[in-house]
PDB file of N, CA and C in Angstrom:
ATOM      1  N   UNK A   1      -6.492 -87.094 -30.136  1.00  0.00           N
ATOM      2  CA  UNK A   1      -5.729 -87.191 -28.895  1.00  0.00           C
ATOM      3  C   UNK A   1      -4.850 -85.950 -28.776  1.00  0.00           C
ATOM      4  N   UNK A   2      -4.804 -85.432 -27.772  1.00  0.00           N
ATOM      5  CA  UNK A   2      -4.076 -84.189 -27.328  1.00  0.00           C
ATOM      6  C   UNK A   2      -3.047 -84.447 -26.356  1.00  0.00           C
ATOM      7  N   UNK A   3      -2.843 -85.076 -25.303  1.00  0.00           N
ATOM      8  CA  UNK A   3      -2.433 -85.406 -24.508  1.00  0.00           C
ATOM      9  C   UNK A   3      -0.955 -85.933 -24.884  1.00  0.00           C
ATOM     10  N   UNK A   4       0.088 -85.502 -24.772  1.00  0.00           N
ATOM     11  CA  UNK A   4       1.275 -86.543 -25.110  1.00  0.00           C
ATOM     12  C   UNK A   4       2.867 -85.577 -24.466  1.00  0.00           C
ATOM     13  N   UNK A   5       3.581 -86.582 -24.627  1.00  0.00           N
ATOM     14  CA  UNK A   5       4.987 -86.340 -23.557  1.00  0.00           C
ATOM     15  C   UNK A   5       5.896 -85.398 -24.596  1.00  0.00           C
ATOM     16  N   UNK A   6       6.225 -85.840 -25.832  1.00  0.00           N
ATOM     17  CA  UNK A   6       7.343 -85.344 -26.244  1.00  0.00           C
ATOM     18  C   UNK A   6       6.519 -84.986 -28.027  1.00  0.00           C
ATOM     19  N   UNK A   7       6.736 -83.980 -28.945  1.00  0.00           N
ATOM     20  CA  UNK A   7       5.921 -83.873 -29.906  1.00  0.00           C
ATOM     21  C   UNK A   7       7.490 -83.454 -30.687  1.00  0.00           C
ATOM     22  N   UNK A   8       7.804 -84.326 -31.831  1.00  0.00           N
ATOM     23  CA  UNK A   8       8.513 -84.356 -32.985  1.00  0.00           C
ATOM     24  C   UNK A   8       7.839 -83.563 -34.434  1.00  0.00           C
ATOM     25  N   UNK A   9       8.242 -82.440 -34.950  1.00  0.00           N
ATOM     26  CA  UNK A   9       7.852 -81.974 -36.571  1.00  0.00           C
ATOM     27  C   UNK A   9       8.781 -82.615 -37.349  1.00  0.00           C
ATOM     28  N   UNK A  10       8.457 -83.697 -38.034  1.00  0.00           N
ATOM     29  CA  UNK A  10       9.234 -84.287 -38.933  1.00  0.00           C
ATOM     30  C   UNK A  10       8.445 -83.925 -40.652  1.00  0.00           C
ATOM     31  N   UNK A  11       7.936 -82.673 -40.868  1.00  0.00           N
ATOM     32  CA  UNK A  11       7.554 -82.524 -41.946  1.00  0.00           C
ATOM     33  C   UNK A  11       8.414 -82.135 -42.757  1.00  0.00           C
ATOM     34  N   UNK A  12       8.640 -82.809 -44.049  1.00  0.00           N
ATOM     35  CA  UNK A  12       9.513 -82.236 -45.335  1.00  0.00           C
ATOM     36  C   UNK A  12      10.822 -83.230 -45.361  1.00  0.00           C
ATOM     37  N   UNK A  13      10.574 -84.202 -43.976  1.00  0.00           N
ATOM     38  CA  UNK A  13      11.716 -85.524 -44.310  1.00  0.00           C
ATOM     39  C   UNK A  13      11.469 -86.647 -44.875  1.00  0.00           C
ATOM     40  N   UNK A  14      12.181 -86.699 -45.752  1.00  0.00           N
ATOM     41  CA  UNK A  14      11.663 -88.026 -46.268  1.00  0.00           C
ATOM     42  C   UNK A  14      12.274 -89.346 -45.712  1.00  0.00           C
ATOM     43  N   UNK A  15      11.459 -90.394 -46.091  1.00  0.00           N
ATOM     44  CA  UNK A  15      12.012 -91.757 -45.593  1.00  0.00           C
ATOM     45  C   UNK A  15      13.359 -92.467 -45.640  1.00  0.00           C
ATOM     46  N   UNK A  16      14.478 -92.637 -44.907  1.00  0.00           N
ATOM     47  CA  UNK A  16      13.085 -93.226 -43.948  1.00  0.00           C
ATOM     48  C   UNK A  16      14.137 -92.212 -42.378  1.00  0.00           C
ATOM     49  N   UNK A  17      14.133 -90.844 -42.414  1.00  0.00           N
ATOM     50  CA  UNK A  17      14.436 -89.789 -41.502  1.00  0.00           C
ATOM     51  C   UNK A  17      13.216 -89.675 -40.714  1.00  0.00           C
ATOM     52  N   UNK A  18      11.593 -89.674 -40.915  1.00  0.00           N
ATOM     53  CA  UNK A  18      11.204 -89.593 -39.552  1.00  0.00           C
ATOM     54  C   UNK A  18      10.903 -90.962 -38.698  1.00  0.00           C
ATOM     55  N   UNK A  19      11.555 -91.578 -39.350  1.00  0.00           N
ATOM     56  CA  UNK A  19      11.238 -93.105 -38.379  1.00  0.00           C
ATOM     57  C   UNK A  19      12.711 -92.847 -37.697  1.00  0.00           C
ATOM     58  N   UNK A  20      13.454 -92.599 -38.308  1.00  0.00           N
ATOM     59  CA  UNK A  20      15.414 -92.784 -37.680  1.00  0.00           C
ATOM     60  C   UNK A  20      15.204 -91.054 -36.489  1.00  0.00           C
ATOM     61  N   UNK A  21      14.724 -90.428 -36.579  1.00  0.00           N
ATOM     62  CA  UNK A  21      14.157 -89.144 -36.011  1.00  0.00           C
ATOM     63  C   UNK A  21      13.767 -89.468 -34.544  1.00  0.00           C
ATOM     64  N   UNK A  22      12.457 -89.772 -34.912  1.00  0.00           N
ATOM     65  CA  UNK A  22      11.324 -90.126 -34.003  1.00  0.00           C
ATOM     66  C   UNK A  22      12.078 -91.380 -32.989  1.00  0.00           C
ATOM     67  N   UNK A  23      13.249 -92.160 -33.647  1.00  0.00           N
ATOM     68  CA  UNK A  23      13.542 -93.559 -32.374  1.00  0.00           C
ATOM     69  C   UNK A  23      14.258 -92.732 -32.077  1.00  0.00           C
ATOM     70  N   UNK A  24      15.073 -91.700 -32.261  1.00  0.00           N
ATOM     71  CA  UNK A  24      16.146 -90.981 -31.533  1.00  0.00           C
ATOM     72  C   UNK A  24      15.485 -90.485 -30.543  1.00  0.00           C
ATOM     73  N   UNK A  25      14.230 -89.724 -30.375  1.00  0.00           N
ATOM     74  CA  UNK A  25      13.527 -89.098 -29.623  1.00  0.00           C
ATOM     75  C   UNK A  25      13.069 -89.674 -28.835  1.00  0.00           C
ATOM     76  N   UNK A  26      12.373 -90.808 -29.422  1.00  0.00           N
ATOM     77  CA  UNK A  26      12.381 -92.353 -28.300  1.00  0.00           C
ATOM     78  C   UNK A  26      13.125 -92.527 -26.775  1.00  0.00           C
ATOM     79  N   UNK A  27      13.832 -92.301 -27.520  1.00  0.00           N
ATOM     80  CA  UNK A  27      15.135 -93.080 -26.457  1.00  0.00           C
ATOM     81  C   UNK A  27      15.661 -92.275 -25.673  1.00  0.00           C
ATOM     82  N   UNK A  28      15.607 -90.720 -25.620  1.00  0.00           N
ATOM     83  CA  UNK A  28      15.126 -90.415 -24.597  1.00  0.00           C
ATOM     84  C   UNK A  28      14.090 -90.529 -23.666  1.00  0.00           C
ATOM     85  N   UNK A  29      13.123 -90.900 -24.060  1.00  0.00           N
ATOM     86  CA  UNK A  29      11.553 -90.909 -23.294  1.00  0.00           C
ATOM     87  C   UNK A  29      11.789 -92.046 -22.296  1.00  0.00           C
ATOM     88  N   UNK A  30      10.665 -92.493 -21.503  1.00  0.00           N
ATOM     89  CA  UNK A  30      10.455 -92.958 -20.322  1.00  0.00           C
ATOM     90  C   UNK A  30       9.399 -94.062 -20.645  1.00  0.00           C
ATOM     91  N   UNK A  31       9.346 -94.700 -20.252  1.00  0.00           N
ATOM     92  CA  UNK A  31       8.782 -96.003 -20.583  1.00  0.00           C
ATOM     93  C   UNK A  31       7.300 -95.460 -20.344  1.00  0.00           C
ATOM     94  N   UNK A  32       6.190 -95.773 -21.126  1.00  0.00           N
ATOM     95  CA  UNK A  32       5.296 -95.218 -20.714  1.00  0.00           C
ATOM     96  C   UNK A  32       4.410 -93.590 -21.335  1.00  0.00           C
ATOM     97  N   UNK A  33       5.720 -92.956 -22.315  1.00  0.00           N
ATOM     98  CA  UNK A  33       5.402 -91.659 -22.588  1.00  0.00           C
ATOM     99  C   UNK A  33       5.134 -92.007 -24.080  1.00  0.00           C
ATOM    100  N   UNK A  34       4.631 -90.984 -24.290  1.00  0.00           N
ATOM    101  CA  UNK A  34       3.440 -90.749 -25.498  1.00  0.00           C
ATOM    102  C   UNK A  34       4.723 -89.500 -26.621  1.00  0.00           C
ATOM    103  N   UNK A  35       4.541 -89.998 -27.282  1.00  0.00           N
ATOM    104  CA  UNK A  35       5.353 -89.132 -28.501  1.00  0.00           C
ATOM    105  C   UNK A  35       4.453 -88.881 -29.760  1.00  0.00           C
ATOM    106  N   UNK A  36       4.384 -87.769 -30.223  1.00  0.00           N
ATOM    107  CA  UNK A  36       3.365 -86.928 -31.323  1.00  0.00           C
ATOM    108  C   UNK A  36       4.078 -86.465 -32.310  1.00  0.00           C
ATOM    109  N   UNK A  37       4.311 -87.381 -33.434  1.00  0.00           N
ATOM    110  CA  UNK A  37       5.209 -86.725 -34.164  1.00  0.00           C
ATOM    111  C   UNK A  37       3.976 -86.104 -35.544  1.00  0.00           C
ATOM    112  N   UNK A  38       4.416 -85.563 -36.218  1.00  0.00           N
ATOM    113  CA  UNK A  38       3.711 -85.021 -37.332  1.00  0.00           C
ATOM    114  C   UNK A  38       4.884 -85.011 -39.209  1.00  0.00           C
ATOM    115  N   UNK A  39       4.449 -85.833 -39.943  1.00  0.00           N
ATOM    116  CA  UNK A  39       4.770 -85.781 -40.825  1.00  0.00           C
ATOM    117  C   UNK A  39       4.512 -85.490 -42.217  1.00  0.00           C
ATOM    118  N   UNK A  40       5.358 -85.094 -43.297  1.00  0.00           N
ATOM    119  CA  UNK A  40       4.922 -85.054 -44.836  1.00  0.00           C
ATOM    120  C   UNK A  40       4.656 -86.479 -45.424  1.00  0.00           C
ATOM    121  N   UNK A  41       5.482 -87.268 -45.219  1.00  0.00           N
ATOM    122  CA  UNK A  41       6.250 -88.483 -46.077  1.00  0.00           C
ATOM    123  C   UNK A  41       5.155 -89.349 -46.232  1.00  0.00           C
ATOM    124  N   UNK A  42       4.450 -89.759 -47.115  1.00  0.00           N
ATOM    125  CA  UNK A  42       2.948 -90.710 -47.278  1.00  0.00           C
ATOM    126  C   UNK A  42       3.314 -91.731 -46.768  1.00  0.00           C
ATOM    127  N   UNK A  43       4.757 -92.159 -47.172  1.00  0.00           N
ATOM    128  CA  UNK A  43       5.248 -93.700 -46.938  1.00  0.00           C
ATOM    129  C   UNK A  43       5.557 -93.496 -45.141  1.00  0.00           C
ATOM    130  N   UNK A  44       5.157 -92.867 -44.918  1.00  0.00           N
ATOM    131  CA  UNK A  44       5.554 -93.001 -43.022  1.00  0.00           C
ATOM    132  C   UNK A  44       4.253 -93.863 -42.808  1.00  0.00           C
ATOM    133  N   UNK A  45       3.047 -93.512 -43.216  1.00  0.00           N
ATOM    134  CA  UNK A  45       1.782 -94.224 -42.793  1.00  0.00           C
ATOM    135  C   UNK A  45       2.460 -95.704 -42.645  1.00  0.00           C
ATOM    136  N   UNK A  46       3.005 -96.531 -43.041  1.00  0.00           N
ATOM    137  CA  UNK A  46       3.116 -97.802 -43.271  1.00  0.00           C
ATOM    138  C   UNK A  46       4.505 -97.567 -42.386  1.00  0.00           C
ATOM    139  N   UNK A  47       5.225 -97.216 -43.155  1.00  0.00           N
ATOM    140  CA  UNK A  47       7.153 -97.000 -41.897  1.00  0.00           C
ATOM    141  C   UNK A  47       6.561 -96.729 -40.367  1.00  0.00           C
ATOM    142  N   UNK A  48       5.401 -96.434 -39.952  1.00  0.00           N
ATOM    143  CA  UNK A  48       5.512 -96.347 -38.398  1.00  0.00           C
ATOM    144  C   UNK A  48       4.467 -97.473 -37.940  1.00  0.00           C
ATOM    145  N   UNK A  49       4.023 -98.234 -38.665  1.00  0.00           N
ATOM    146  CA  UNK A  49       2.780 -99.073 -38.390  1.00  0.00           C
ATOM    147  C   UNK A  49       4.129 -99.778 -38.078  1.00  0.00           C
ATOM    148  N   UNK A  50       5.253-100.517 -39.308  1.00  0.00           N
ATOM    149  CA  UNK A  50       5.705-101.432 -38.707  1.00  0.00           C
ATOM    150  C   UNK A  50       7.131-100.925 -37.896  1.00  0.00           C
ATOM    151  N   UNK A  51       7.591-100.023 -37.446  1.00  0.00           N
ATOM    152  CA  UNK A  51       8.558 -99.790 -36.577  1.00  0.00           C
ATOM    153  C   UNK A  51       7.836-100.389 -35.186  1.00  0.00           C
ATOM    154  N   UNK A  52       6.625 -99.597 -35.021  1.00  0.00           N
ATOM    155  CA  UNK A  52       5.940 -99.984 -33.822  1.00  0.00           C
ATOM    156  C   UNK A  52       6.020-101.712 -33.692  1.00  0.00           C
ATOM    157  N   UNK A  53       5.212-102.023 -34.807  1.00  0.00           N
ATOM    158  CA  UNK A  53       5.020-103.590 -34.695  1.00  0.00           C
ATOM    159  C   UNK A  53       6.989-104.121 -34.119  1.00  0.00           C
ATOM    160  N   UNK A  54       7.833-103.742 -35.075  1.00  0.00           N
ATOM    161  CA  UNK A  54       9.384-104.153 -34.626  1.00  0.00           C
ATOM    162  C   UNK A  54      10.049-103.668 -33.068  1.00  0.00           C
ATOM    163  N   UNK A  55       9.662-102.986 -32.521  1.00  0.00           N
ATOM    164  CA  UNK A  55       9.872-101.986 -31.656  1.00  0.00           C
ATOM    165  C   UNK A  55       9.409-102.257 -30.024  1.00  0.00           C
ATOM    166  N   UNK A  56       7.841-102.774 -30.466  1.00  0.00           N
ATOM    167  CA  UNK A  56       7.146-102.710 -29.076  1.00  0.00           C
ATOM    168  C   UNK A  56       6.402-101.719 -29.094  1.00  0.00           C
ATOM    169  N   UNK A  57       6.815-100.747 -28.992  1.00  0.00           N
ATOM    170  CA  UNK A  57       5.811 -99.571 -29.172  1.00  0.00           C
ATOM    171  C   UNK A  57       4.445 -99.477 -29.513  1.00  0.00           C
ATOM    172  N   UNK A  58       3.777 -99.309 -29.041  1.00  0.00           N
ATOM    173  CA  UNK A  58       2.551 -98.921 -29.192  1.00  0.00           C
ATOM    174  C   UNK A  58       1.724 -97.541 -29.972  1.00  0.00           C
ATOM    175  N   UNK A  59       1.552 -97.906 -31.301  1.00  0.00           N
ATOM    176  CA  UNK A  59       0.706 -96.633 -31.826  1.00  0.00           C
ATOM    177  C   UNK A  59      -0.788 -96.304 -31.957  1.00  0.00           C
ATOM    178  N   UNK A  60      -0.917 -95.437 -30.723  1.00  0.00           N
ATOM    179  CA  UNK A  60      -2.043 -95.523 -30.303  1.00  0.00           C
ATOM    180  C   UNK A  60      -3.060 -95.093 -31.214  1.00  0.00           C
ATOM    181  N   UNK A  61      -2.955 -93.920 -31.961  1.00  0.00           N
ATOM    182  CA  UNK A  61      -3.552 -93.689 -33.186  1.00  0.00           C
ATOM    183  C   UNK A  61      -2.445 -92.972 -34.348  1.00  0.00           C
ATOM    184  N   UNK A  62      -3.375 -92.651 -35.570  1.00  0.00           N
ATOM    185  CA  UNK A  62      -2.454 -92.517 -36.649  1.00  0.00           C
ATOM    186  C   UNK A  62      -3.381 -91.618 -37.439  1.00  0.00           C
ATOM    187  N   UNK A  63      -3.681 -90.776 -37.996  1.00  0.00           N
ATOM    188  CA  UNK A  63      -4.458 -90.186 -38.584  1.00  0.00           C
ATOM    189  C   UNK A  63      -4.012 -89.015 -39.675  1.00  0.00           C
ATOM    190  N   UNK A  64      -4.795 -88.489 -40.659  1.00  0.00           N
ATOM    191  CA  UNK A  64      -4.524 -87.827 -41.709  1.00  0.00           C
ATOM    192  C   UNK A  64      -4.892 -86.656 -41.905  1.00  0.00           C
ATOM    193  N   UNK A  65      -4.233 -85.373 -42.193  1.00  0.00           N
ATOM    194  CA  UNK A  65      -4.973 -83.915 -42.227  1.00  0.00           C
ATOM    195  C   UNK A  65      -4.479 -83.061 -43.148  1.00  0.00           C
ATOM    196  N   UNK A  66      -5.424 -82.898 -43.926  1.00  0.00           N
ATOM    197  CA  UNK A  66      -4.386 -82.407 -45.271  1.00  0.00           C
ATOM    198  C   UNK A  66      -3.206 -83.279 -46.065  1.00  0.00           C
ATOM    199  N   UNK A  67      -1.980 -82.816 -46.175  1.00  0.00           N
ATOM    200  CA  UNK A  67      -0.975 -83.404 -46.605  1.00  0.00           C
ATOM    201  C   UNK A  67      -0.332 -83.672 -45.205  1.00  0.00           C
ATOM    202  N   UNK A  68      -0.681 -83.977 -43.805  1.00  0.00           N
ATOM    203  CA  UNK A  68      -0.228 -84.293 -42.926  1.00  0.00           C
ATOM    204  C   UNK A  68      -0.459 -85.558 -42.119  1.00  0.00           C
ATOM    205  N   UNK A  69       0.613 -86.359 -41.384  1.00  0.00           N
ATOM    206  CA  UNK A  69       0.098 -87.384 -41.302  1.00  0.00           C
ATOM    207  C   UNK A  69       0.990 -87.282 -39.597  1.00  0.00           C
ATOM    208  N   UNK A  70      -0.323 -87.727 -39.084  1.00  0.00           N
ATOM    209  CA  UNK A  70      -0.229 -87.724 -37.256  1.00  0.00           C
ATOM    210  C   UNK A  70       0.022 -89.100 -36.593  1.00  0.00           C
ATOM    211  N   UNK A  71       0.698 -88.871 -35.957  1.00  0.00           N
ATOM    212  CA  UNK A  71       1.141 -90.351 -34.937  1.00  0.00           C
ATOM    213  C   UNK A  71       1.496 -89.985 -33.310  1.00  0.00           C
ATOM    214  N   UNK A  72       0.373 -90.996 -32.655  1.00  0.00           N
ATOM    215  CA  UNK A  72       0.587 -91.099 -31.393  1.00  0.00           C
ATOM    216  C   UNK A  72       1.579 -92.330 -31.264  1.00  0.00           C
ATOM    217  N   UNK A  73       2.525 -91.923 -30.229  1.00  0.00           N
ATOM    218  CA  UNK A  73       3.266 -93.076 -29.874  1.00  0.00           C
ATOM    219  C   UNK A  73       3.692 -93.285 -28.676  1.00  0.00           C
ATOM    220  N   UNK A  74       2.895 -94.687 -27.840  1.00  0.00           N
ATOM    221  CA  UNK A  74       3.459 -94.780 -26.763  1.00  0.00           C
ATOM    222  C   UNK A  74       4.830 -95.556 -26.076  1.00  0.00           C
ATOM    223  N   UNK A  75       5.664 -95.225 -25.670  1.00  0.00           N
ATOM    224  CA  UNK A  75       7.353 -96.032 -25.892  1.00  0.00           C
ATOM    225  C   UNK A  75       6.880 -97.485 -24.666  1.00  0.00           C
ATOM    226  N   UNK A  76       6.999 -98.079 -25.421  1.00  0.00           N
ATOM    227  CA  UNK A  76       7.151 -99.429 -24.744  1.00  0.00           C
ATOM    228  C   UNK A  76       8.080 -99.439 -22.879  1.00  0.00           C
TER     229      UNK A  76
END
């Protein structure tokens, strides 16, 4: 997915800074917008599955590249 509203580099933070990051960034956004954050932290794979699940949010995909770990997020 390429397509998205607001794109966060949260690489080299550890947990749980790109989840506390990424809702800051949130909350600016617009109901509806897509947020791309990109992280180091392994333990984010699981910290953004369930923020979303707590949240509303919608993570549209999640995927892995190298030591990098990708998240689409659409803000509730």
């Amino acid at each position: 997915m390429s397509d998205y509203s607001e794109k966060f580099d949260a690489t080299g933070l550890n947990c749980p800074l790109p989840i506390l990051r990424s809702k800051k960034v949130l909350s600016t956004m617009n109901s509806g917008d897509v947020l791309f954050v990109i992280a180091t932290d392994a333990g984010s794979v699981k910290d953004f599955d369930s923020f979303c699940k707590q949240t509303g949010n919608e993570l549209i995909e999640s995927s892995e590249s190298g030591n990098q770990y990708h998240y689409y997020i659409k803000k509730a």
